[in-house]
Every structure is written in structure tokens, then in C-alpha cells.
N, C-alpha and C. Protein backbone atom coordinates (compact mmCIF):
# COMPACT_ATOMS: atom_id res chain seq x y z
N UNK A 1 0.84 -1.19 0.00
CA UNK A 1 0.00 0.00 0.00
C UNK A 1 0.88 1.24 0.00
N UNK A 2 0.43 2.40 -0.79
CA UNK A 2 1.10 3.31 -0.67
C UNK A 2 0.70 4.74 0.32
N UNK A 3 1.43 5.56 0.75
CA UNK A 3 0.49 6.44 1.38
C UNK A 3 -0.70 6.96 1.05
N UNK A 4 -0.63 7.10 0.08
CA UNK A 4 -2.17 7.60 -0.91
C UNK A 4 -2.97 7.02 -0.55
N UNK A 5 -2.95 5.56 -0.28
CA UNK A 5 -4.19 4.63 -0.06
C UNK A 5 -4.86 4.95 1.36
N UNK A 6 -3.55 4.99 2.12
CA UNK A 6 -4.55 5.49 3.70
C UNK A 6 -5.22 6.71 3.68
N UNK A 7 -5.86 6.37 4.82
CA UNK A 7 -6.78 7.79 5.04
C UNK A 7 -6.25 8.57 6.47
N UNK A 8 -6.21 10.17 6.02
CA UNK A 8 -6.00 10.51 7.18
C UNK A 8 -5.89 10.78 8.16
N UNK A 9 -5.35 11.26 9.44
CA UNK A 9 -5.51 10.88 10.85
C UNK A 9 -7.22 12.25 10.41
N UNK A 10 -7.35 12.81 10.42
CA UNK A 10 -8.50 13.92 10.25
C UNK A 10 -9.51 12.98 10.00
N UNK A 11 -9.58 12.29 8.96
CA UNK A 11 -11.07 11.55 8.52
C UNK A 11 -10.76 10.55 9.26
N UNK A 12 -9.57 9.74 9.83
CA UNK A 12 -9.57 9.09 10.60
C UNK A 12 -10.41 9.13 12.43
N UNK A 13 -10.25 10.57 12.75
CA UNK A 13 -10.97 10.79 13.84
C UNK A 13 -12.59 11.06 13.43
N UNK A 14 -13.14 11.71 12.60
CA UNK A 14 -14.51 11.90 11.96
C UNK A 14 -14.98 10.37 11.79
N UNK A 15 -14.54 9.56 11.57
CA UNK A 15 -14.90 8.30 11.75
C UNK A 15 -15.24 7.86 12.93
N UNK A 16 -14.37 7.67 13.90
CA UNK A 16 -14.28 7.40 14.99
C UNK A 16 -15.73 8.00 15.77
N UNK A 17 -15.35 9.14 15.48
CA UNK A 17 -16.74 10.16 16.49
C UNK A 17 -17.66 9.55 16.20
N UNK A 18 -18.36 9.47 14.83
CA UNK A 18 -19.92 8.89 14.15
C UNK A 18 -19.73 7.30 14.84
N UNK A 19 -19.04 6.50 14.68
CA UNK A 19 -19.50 5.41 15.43
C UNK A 19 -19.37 5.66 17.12
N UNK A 20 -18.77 6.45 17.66
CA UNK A 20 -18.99 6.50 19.09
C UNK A 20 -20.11 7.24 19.37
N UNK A 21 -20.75 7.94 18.30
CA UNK A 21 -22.07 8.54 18.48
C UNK A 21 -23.87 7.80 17.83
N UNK A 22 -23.04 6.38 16.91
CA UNK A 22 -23.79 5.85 16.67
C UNK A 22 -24.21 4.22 17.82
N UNK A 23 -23.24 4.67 18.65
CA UNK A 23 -22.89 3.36 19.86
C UNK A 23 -23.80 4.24 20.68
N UNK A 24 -23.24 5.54 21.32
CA UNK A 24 -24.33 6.01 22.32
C UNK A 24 -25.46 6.02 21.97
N UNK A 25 -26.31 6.65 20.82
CA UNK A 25 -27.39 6.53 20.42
C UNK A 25 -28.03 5.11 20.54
N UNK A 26 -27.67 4.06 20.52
CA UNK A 26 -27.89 2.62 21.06
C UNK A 26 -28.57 2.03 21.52
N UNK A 27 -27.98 2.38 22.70
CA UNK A 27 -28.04 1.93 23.97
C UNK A 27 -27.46 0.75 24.17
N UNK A 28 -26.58 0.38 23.45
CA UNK A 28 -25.24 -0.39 23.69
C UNK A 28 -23.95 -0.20 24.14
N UNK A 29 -23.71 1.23 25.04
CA UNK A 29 -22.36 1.47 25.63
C UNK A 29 -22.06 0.61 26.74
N UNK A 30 -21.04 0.51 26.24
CA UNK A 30 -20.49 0.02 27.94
C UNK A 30 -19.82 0.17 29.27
N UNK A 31 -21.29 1.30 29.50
CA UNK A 31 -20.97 1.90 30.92
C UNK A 31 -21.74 1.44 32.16
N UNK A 32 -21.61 1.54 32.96
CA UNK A 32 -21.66 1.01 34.30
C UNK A 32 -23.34 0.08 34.33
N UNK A 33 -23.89 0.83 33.56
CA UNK A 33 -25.88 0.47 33.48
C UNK A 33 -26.02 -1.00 32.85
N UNK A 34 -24.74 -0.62 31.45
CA UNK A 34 -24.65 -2.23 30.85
C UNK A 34 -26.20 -1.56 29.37
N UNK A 35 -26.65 -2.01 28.91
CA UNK A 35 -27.57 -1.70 27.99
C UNK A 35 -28.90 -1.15 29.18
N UNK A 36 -29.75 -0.30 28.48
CA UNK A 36 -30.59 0.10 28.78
C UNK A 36 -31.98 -0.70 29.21
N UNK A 37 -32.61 -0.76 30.25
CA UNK A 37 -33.31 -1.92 30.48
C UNK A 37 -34.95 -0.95 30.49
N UNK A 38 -35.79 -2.07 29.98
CA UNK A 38 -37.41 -1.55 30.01
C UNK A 38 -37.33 -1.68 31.41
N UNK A 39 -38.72 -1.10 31.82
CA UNK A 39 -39.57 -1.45 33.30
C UNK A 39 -39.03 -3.02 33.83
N UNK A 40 -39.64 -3.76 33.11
CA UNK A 40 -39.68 -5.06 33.03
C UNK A 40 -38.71 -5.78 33.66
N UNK A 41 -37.83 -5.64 32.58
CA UNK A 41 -36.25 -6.00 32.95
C UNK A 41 -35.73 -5.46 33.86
N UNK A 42 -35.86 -4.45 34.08
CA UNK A 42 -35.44 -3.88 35.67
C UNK A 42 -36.23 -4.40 36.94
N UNK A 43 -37.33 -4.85 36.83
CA UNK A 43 -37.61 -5.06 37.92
C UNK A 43 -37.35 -6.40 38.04
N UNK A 44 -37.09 -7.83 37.18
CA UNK A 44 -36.36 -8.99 37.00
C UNK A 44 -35.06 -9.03 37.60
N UNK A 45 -34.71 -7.87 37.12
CA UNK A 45 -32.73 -7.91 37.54
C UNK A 45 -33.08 -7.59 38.79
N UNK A 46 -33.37 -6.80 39.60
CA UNK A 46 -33.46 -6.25 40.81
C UNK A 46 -34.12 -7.14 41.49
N UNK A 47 -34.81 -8.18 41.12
CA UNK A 47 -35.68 -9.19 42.09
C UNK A 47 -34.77 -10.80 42.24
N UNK A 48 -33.75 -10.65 40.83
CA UNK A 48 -32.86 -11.27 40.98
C UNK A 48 -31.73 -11.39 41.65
N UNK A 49 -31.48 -10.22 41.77
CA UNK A 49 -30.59 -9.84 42.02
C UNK A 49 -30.23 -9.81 43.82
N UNK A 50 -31.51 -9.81 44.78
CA UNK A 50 -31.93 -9.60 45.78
C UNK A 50 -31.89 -11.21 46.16
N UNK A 51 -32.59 -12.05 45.22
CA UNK A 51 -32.65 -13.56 45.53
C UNK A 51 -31.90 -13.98 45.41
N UNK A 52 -30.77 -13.83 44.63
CA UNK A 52 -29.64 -14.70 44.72
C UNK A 52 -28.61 -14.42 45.86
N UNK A 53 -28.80 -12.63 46.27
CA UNK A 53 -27.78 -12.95 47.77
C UNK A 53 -28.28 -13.46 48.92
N UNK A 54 -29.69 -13.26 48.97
CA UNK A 54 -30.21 -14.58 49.69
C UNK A 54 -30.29 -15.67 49.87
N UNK A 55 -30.15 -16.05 48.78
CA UNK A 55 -30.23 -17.76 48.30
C UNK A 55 -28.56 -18.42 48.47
N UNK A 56 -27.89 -17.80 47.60
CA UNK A 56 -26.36 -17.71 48.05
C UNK A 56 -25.78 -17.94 49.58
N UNK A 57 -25.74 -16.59 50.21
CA UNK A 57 -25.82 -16.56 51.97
C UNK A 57 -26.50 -17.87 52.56
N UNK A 58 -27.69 -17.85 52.31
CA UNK A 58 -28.05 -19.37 53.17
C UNK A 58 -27.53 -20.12 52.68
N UNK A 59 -27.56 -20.66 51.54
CA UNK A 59 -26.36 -22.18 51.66
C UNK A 59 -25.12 -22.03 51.44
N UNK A 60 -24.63 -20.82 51.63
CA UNK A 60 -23.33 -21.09 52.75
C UNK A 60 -23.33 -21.35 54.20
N UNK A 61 -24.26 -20.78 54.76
CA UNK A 61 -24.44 -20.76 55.68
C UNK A 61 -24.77 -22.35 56.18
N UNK A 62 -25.63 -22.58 55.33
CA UNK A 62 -26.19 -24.25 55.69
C UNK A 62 -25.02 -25.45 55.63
N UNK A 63 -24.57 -25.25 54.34
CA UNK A 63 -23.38 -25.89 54.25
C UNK A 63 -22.10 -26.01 55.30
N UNK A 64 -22.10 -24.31 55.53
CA UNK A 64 -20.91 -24.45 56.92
C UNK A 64 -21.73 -25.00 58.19
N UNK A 65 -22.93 -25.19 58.27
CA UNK A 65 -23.04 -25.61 59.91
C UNK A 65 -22.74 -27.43 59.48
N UNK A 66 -23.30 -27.60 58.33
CA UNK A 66 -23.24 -29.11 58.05
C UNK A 66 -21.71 -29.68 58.06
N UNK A 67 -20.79 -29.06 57.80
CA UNK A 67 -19.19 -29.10 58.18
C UNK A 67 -18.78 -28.79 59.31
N UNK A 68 -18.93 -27.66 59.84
CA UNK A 68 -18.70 -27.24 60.75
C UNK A 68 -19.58 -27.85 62.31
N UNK A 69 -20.84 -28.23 62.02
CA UNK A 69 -21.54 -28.91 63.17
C UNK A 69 -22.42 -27.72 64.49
N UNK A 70 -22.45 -26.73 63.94
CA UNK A 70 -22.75 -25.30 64.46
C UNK A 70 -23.91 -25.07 64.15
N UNK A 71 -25.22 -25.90 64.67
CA UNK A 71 -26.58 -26.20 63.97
C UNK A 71 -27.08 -24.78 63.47
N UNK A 72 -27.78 -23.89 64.09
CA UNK A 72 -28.36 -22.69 63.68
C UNK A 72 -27.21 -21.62 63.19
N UNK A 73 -26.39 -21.22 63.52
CA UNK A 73 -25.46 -20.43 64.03
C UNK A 73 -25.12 -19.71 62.59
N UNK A 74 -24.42 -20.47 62.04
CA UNK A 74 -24.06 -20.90 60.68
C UNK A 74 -25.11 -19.97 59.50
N UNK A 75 -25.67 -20.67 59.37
CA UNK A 75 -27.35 -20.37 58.17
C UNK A 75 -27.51 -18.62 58.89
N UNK A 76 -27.61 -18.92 59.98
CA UNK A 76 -28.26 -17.70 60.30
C UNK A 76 -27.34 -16.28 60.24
N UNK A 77 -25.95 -16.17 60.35
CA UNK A 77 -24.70 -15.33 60.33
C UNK A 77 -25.09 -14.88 58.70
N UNK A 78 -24.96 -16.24 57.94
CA UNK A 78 -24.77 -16.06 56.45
C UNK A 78 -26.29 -15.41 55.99
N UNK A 79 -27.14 -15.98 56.16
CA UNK A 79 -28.44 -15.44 55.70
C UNK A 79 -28.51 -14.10 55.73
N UNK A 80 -28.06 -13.61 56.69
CA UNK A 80 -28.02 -12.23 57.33
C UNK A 80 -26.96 -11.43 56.28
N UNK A 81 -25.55 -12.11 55.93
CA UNK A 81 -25.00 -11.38 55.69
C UNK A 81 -25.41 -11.46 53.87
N UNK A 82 -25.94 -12.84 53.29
CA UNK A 82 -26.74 -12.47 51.82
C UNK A 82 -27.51 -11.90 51.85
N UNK A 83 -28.36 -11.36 52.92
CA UNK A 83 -29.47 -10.79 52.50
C UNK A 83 -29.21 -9.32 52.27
N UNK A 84 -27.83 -8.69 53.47
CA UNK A 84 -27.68 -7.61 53.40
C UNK A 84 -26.78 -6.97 51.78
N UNK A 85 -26.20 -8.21 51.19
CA UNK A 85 -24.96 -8.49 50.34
C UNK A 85 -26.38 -8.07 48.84
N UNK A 86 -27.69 -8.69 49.05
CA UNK A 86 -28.38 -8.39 47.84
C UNK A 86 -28.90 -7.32 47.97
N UNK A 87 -29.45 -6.66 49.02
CA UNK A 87 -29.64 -5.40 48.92
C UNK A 87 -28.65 -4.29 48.98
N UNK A 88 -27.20 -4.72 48.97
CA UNK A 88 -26.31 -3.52 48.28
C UNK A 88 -26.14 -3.67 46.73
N UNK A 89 -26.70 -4.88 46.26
CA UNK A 89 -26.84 -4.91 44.94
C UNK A 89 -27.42 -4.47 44.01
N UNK A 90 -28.86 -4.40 45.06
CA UNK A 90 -30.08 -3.69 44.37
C UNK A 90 -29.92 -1.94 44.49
N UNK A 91 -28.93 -1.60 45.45
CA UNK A 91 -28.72 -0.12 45.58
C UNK A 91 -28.06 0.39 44.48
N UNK A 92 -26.89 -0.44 44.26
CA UNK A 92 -25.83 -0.19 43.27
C UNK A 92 -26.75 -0.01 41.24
N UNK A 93 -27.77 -1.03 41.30
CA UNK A 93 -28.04 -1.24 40.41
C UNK A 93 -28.95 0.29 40.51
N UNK A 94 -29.57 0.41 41.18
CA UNK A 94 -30.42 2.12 41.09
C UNK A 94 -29.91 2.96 41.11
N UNK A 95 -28.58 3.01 41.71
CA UNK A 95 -27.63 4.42 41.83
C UNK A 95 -26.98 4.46 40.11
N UNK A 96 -26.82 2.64 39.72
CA UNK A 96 -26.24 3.51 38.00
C UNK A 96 -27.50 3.52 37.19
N UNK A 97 -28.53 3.29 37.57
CA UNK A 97 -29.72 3.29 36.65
C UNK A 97 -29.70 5.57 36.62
N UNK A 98 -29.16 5.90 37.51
CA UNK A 98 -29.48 7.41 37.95
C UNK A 98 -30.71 8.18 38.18
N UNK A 99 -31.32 7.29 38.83
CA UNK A 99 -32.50 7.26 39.56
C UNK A 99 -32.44 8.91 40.59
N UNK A 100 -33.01 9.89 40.75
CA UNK A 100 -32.75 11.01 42.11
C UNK A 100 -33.66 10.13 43.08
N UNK A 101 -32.94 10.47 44.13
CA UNK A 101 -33.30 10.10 45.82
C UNK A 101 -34.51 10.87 45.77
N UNK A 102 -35.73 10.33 46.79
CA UNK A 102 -36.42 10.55 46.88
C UNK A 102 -36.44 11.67 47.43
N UNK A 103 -35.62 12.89 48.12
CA UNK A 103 -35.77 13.80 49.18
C UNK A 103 -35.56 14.76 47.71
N UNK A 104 -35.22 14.30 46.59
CA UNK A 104 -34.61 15.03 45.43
C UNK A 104 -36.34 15.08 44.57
N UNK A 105 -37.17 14.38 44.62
CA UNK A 105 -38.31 14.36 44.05
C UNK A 105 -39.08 15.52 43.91
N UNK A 106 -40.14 15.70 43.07
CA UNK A 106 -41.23 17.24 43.27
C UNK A 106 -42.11 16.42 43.74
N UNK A 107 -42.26 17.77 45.31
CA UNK A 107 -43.26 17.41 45.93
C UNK A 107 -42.85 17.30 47.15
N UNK A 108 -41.13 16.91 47.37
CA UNK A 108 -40.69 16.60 48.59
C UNK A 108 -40.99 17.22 49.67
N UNK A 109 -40.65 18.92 49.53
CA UNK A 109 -40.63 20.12 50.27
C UNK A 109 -41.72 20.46 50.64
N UNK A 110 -42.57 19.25 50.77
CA UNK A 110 -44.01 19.87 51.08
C UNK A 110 -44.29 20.01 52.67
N UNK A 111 -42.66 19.70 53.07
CA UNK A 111 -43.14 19.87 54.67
C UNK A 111 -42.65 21.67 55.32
N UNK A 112 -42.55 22.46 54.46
CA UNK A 112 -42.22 23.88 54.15
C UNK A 112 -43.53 24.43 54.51
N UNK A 113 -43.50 25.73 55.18
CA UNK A 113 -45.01 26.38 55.35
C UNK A 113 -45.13 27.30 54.45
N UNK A 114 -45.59 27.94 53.76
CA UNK A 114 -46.23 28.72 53.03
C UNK A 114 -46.65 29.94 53.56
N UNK A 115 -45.90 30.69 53.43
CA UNK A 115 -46.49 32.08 54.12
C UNK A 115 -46.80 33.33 53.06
């Protein structure tokens, strides 16, 4: 190939941009959200997402008392600590969805008097 044949760094970046603007337009980037989810799917992932550190936690938990011989003790440490383990999951997943906090809502300030 000779230089002639390439293209230059200029149309080389104008390229670049249109597909990084035809990726965002998408909803196929790959940032923290992952693709853009309907209602639906969000509330699947988030219900999943909640059951499996539950589900997880207890049978570790079950499993270590069954090794360990620590009848309740066990299940119950772990349960506790999947259950708390899926609901930082489900936080994480709303904080990159970019959801505003509820104190951030219209309507919040309605405990303000009006004078």
C-alpha cells in the first residue's frame, strides 16, 4: 500500500466520532448500566438480584453448619450477611440506573409552610 491509499488521521478521527455517536445513540455502551433496560427488565434484575444474595448466603451458611456442626449459628450469620450483600446490589443497580433520591423528588418540600 502506498500512502495515498490510507486515510488521514482527520477523517480518521470523523470516523471514529460517528460510530462513538452511533454506539451512544444505542443503547449499547459500555458503561456502568450495561444496555438500557425496560420497566420489566429492571424489575427482574433487581428481584434477581436480591434472591440470589439470599439464596447464596443461606447455603453457605447451611453448608458451613453441616461441616462445621454449628446447627443454627451458621445459616443464620450467612443469611443475614446475603441478605444484606443483595440489597447492596439492588442499591448499586439504582444508583447507576441514575435514579434522584427521593428527598430530590417534586413534591418533597411539602413539609415547608407557606407564608
Amino acid at each position: 500500500m502506498s500512502g495515498d491509499e490510507t486515510p488521514s488521521l482527520h477523517e480518521l478521527g470523523k470516523r471514529l466520532k460517528r460510530a462513538r455517536e452511533r454506539e451512544s445513540n444505542s443503547g449499547l455502551s459500555g458503561g456502568s448500566a450495561g444496555p438500557k433496560l425496560t420497566g420489566l427488565g429492571l424489575a427482574f434484575r433487581v428481584g434477581v438480584e436480591l434472591v440470589a444474595g439470599v439464596a447464596v448466603g443461606a447455603g453457605i451458611g447451611y453448608l458451613t453448619d453441616l461441616w462445621l456442626g454449628t446447627k443454627p449459628w451458621g445459616f443464620v450469620i450467612f443469611f443475614v450477611l446475603g441478605s444484606a450483600a443483595g440489597v447492596l446490589n439492588v442499591y448499586r443497580t439504582m444508583s447507576a440506573m441514575n435514579f434522584p433520591p427521593a428527598s430530590a423528588a417534586p413534591g418533597a418540600d411539602d413539609d415547608e409552610d407557606d407564608e
